[in-house]
C-alpha atoms as a PDB file:
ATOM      1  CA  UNK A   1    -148.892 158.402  77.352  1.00  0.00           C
ATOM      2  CA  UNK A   2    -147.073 161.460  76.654  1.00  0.00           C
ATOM      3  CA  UNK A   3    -142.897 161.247  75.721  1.00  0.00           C
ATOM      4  CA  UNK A   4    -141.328 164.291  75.078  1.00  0.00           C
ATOM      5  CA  UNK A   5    -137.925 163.067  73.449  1.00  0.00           C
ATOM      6  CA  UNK A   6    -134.997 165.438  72.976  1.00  0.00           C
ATOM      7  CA  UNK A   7    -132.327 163.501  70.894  1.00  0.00           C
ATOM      8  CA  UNK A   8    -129.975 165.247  68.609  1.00  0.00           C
ATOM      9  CA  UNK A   9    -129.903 162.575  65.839  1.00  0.00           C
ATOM     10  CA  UNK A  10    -132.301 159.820  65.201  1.00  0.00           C
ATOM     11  CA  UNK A  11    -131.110 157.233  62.868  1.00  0.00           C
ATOM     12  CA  UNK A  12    -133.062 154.645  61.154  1.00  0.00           C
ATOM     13  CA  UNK A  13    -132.583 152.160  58.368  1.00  0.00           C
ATOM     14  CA  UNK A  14    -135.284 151.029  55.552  1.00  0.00           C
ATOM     15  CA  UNK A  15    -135.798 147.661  58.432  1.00  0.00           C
ATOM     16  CA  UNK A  16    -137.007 149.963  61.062  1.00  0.00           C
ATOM     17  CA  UNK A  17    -133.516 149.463  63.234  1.00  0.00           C
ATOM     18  CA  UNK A  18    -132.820 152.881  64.959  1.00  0.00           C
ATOM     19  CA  UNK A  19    -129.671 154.304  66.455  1.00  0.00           C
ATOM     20  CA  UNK A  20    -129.988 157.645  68.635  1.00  0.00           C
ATOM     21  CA  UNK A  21    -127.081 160.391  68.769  1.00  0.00           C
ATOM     22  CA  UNK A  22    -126.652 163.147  71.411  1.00  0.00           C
ATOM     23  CA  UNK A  23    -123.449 165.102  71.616  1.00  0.00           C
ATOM     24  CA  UNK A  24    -122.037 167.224  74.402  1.00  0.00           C
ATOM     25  CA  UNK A  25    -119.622 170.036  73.900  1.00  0.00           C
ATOM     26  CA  UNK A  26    -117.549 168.728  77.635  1.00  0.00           C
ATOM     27  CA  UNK A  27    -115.165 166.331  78.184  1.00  0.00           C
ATOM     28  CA  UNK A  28    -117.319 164.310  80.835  1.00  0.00           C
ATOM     29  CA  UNK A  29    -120.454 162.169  80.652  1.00  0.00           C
ATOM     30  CA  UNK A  30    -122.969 161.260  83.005  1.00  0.00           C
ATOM     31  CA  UNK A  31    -126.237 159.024  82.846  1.00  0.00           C
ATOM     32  CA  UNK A  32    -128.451 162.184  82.594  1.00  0.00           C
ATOM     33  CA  UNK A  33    -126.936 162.778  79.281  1.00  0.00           C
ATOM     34  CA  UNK A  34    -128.847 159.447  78.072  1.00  0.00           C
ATOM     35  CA  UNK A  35    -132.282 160.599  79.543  1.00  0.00           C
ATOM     36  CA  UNK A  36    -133.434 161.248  75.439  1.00  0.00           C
ATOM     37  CA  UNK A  37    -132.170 158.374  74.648  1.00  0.00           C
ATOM     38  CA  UNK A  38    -133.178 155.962  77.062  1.00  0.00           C
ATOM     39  CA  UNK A  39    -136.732 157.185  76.672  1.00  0.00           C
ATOM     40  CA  UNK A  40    -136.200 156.287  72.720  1.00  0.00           C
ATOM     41  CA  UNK A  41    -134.548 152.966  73.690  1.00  0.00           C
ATOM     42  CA  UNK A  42    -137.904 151.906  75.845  1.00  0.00           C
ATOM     43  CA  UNK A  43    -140.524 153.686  73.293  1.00  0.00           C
ATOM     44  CA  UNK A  44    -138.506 151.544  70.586  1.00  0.00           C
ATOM     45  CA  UNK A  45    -137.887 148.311  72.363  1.00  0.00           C
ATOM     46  CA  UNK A  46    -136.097 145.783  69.766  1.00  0.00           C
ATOM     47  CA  UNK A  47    -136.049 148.512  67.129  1.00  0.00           C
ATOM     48  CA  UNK A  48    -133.910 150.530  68.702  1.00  0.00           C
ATOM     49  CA  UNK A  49    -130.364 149.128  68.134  1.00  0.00           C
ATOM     50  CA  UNK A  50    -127.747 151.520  69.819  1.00  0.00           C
ATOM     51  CA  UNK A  51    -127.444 154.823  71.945  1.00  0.00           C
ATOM     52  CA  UNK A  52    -124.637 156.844  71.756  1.00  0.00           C
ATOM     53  CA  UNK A  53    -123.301 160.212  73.505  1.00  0.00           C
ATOM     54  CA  UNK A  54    -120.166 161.813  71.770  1.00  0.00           C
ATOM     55  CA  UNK A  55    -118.340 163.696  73.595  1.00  0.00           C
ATOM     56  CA  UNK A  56    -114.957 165.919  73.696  1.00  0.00           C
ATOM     57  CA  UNK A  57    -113.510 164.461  75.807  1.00  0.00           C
ATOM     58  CA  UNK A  58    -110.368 161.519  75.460  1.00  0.00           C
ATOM     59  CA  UNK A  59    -111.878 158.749  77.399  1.00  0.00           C
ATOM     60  CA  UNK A  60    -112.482 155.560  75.374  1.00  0.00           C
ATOM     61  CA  UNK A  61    -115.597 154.319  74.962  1.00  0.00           C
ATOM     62  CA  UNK A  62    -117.734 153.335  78.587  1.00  0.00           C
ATOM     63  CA  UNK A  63    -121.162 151.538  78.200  1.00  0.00           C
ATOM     64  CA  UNK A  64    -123.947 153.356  80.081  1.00  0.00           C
ATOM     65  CA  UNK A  65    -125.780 150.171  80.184  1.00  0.00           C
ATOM     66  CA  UNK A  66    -128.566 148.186  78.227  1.00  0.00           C
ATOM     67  CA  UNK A  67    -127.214 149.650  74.522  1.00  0.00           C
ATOM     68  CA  UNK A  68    -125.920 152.933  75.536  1.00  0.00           C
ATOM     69  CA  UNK A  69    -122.562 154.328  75.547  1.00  0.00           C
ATOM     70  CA  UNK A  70    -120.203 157.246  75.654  1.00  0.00           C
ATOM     71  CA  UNK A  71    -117.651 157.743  72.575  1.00  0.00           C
ATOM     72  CA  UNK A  72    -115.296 160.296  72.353  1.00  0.00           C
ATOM     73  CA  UNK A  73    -116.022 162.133  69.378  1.00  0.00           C
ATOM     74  CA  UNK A  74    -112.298 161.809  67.776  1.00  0.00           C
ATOM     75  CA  UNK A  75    -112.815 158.148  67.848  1.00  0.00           C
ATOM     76  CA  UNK A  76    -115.245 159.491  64.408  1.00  0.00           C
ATOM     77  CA  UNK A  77    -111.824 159.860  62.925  1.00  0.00           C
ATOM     78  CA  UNK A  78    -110.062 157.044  64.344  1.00  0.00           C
ATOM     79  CA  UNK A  79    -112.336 154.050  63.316  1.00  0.00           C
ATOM     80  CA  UNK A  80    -111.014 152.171  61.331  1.00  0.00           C
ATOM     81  CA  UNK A  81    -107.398 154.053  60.594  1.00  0.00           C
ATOM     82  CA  UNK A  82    -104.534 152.294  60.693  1.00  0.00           C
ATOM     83  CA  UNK A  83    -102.142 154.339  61.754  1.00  0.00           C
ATOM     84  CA  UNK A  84     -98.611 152.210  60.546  1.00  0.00           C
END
C-alpha cells in the first residue's frame, strides 16, 4: 500500500506516541485540512495520540472527530496564562 502523507509536524515521544501538526495561514477550517493527518491517525492506529490544525483564526477549539481538532493558533500563547 502506498500513503503519501503531507503533515507539517510529526511529533513523537521515546514510547512511540505521535501527535501530528498542520497549520493554515486562514481563519477557517474544514475536514480537508485533516486529510494528512487522518491518513497518519489510521497508518498509526493507537500510536497516534492527537491531530491538530492551528489556525488564525479566533474560534475556540472544535473537534474534527476521532482525535482531531482545530486550535486557534493564539491559544499557543494563552495555555496556561492566567490573566488576573
Amino acid at each position: 500500500m502506498k500513503c503519501r502523507l503531507a503533515v507539517d509536524v510529526v511529533l513523537e515521544r521515546d514510547d512511540g506516541q505521535v501527535v501530528g501538526v498542520e497549520s493554515k495561514a486562514r481563519d477557517t477550517v474544514t475536514a480537508a485540512d485533516f486529510r494528512g493527518l487522518v491518513q497518519l491517525r489510521d497508518l498509526l492506529g493507537d500510536q497516534f495520540t492527537q491531530g491538530i490544525v492551528l489556525h488564525t483564526g479566533s474560534q475556540s477549539a472544535i473537534s474534527f472527530g476521532d482525535r482531531l481538532m482545530a486550535l486557534p493558533l493564539a491559544s499557543l500563547w494563552r495555555a496556561g496564562h492566567d490573566p488576573a
